[in-house]
N, C-alpha and C. Protein backbone atom coordinates (compact mmCIF):
# COMPACT_ATOMS: atom_id res chain seq x y z
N UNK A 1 -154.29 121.94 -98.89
CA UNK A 1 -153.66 121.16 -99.95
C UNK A 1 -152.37 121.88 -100.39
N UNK A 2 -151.15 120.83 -100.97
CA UNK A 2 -149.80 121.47 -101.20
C UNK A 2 -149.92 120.90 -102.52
N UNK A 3 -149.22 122.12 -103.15
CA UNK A 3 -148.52 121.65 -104.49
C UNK A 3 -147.89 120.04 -104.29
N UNK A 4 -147.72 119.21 -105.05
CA UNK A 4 -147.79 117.93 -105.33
C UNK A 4 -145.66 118.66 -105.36
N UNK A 5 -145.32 119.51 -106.22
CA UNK A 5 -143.55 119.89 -106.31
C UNK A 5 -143.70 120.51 -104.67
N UNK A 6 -144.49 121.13 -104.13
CA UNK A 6 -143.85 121.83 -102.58
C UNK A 6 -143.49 120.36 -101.78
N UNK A 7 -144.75 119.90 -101.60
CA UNK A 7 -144.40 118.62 -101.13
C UNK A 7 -143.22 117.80 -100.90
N UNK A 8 -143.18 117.53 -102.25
CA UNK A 8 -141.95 116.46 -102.50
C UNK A 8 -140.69 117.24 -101.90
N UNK A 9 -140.53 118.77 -102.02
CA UNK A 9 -139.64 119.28 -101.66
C UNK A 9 -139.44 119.32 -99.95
N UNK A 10 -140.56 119.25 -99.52
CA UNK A 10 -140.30 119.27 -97.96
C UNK A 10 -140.18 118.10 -97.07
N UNK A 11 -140.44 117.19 -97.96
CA UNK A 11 -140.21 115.81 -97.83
C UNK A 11 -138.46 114.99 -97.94
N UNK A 12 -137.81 116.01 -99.12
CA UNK A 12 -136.99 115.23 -99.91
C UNK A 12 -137.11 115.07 -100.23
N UNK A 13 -137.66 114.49 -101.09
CA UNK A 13 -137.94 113.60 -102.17
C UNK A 13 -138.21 114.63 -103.85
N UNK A 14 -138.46 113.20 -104.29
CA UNK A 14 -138.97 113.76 -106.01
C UNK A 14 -140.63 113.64 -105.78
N UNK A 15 -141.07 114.27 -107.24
CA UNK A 15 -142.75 114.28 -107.09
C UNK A 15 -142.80 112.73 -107.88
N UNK A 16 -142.02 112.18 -108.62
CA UNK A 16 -142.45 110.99 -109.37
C UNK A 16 -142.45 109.92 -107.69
N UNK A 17 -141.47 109.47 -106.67
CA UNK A 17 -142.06 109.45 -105.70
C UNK A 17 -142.84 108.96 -104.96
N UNK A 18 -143.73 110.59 -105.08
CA UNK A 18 -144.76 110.79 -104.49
C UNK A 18 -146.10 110.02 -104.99
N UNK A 19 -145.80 110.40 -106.31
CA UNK A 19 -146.89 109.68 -107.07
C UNK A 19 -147.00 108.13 -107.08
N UNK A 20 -145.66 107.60 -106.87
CA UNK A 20 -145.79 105.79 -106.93
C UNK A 20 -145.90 105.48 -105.19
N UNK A 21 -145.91 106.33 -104.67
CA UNK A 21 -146.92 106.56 -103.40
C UNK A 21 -148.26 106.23 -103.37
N UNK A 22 -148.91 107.33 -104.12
CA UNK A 22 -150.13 107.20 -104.39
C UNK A 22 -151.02 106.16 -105.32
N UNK A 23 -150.26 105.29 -106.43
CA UNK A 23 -150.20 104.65 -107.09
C UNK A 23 -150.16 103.29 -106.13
N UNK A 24 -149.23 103.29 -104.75
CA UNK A 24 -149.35 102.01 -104.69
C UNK A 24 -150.75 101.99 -103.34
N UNK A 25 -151.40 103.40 -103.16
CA UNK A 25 -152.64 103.06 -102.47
C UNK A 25 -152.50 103.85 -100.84
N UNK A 26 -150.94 104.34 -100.38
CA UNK A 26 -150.71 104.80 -99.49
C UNK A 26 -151.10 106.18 -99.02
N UNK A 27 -151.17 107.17 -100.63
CA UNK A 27 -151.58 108.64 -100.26
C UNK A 27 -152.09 109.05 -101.14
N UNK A 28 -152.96 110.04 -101.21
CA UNK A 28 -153.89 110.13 -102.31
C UNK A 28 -153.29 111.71 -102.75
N UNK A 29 -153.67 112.21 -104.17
CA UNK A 29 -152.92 112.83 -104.86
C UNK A 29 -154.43 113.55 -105.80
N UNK A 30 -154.51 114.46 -105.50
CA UNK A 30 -155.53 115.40 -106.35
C UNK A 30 -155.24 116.25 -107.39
N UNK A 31 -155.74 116.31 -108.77
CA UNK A 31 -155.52 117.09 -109.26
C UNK A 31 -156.51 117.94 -109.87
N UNK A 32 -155.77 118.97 -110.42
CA UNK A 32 -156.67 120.33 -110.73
C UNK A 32 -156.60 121.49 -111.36
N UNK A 33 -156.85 121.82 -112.38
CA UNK A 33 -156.17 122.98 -113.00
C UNK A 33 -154.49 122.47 -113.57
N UNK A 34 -154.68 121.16 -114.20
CA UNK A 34 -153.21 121.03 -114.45
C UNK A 34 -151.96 120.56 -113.23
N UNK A 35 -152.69 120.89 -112.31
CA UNK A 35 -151.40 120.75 -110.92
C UNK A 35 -152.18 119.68 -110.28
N UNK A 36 -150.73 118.72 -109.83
CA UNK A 36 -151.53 118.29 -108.89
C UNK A 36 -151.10 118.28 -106.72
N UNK A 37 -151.35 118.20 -106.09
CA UNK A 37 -151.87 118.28 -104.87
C UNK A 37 -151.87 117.14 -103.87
N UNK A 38 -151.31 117.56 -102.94
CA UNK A 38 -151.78 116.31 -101.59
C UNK A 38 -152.39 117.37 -100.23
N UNK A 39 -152.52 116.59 -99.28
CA UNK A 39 -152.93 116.80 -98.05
C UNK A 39 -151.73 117.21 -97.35
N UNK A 40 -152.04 118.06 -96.14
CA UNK A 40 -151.19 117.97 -95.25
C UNK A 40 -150.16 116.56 -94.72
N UNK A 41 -151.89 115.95 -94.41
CA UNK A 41 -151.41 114.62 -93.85
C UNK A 41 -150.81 113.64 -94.76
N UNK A 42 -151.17 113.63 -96.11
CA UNK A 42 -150.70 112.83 -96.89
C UNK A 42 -149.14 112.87 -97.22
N UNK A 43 -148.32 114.33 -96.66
CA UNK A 43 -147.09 114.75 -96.76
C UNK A 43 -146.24 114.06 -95.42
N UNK A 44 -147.42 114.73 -94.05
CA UNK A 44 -146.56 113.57 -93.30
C UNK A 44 -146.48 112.45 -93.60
N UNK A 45 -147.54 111.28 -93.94
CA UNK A 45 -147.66 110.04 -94.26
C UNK A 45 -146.26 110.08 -95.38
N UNK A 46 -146.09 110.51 -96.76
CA UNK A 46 -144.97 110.47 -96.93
C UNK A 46 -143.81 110.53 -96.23
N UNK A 47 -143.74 111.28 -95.81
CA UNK A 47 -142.36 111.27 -95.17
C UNK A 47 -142.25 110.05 -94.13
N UNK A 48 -143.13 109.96 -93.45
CA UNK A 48 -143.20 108.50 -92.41
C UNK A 48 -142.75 107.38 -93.38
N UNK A 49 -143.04 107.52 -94.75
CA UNK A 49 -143.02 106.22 -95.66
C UNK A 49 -141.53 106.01 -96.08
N UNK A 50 -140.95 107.66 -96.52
CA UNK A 50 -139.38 107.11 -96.46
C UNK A 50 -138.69 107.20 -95.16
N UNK A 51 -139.22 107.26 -94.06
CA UNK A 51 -138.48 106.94 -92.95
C UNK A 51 -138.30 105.19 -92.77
N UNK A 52 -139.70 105.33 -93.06
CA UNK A 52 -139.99 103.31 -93.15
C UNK A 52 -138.84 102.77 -94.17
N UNK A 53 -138.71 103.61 -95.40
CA UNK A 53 -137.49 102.94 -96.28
C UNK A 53 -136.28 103.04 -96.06
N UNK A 54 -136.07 104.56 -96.23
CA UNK A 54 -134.35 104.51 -95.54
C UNK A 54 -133.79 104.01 -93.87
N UNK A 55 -134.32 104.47 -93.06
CA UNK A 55 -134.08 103.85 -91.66
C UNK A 55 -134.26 102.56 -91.40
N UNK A 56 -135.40 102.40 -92.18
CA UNK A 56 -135.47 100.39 -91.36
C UNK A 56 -135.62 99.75 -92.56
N UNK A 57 -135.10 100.46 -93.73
CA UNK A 57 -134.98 99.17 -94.56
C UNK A 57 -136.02 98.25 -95.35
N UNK A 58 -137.65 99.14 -94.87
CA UNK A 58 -138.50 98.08 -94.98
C UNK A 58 -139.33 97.65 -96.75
N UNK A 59 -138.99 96.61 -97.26
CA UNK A 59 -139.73 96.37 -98.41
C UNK A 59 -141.24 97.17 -98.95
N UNK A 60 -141.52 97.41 -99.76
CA UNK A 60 -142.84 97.81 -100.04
C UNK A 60 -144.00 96.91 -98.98
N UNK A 61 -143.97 95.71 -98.97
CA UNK A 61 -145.16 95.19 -98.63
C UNK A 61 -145.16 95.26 -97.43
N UNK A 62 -143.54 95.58 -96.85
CA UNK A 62 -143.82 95.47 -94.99
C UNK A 62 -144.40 97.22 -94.92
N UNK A 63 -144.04 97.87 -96.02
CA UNK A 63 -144.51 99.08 -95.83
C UNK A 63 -146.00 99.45 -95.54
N UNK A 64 -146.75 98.42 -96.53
CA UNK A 64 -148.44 98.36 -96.33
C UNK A 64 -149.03 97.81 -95.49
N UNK A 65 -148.01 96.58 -95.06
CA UNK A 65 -148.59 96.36 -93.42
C UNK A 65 -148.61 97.55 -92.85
N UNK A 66 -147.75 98.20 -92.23
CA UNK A 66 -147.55 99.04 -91.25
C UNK A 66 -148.68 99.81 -91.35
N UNK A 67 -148.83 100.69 -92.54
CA UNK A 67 -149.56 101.57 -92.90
C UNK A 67 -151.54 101.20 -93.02
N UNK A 68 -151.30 99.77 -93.26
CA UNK A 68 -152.82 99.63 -92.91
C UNK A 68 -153.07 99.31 -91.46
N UNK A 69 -152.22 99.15 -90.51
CA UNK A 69 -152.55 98.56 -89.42
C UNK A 69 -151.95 99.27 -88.21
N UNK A 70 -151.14 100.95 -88.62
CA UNK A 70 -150.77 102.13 -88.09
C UNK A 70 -151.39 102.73 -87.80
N UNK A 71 -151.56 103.65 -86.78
CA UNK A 71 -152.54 104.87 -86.40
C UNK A 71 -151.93 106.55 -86.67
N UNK A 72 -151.86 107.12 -87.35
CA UNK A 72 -150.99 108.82 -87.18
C UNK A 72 -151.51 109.08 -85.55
N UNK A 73 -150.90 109.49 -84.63
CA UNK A 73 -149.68 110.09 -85.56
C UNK A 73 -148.80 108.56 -85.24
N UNK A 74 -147.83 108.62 -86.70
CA UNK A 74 -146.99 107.35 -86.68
C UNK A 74 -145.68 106.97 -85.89
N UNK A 75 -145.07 106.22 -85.66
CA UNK A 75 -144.18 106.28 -85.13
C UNK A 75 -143.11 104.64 -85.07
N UNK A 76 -141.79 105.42 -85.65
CA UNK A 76 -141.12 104.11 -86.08
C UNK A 76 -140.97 103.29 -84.76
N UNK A 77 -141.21 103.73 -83.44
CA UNK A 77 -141.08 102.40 -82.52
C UNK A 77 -142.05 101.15 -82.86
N UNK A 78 -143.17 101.55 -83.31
CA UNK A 78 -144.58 101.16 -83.40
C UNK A 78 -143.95 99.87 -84.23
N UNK A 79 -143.38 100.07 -85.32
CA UNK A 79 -143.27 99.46 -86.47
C UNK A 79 -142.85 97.91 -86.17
N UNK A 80 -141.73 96.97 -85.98
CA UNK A 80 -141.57 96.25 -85.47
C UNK A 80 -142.66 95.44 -84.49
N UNK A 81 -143.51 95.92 -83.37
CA UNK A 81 -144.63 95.26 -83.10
C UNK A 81 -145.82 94.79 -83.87
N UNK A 82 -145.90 95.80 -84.69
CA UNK A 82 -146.94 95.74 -85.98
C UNK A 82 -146.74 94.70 -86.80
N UNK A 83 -145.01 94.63 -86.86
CA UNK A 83 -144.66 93.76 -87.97
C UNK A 83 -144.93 92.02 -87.50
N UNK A 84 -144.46 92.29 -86.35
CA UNK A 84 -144.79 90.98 -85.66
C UNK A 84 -145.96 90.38 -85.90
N UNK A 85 -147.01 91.39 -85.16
CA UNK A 85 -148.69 91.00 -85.34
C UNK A 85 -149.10 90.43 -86.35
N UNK A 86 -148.66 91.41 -86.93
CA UNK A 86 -149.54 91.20 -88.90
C UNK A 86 -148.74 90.73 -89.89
N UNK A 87 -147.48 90.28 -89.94
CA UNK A 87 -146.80 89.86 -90.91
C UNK A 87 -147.07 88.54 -91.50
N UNK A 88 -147.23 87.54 -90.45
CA UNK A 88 -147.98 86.22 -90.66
C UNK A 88 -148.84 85.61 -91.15
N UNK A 89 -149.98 87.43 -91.21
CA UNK A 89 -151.37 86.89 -92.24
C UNK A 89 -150.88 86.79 -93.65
């Protein structure tokens, strides 16, 4: 587990973020002793998430497609087929 501030920092990003990350169901966020914490994986999954935003542009909800119907490890080729598949439901 990483500091919830290391994180965001190795990411780019801010920890507020991170947290409307976790808020919208994508990565989960532990806390403890006052601090709070993610996963390894939950840091890549971030970062995959602003790749999904800044590079392709993609809205929140095309974001949760992807992400419910993605496998890690992720990969922006993937994205576009996915979107195809599942966008329709």
């Amino acid at each position: 587990m990483r500091l919830l501030s290391a994180a965001a920092g190795n990411v780019q990003t801010d920890e507020e973020t991170l947290l409307a990350f976790h808020h919208a169901g994508w990565i989960k966020v532990a806390s403890k002793n006052g601090h709070s914490f993610v996963s390894g994986q939950d840091e890549y999954r971030s970062r995959f998430i602003l790749h999904l935003r800044k590079k392709m542009n993609l809205t929140d909800h095309q974001i949760g497609i992807v992400l419910e119907n993605g496998k890690a490890p992720y990969s922006l080729e993937q994205v576009p087929s996915i979107l195809a598949t599942y966008s329709a439901d």
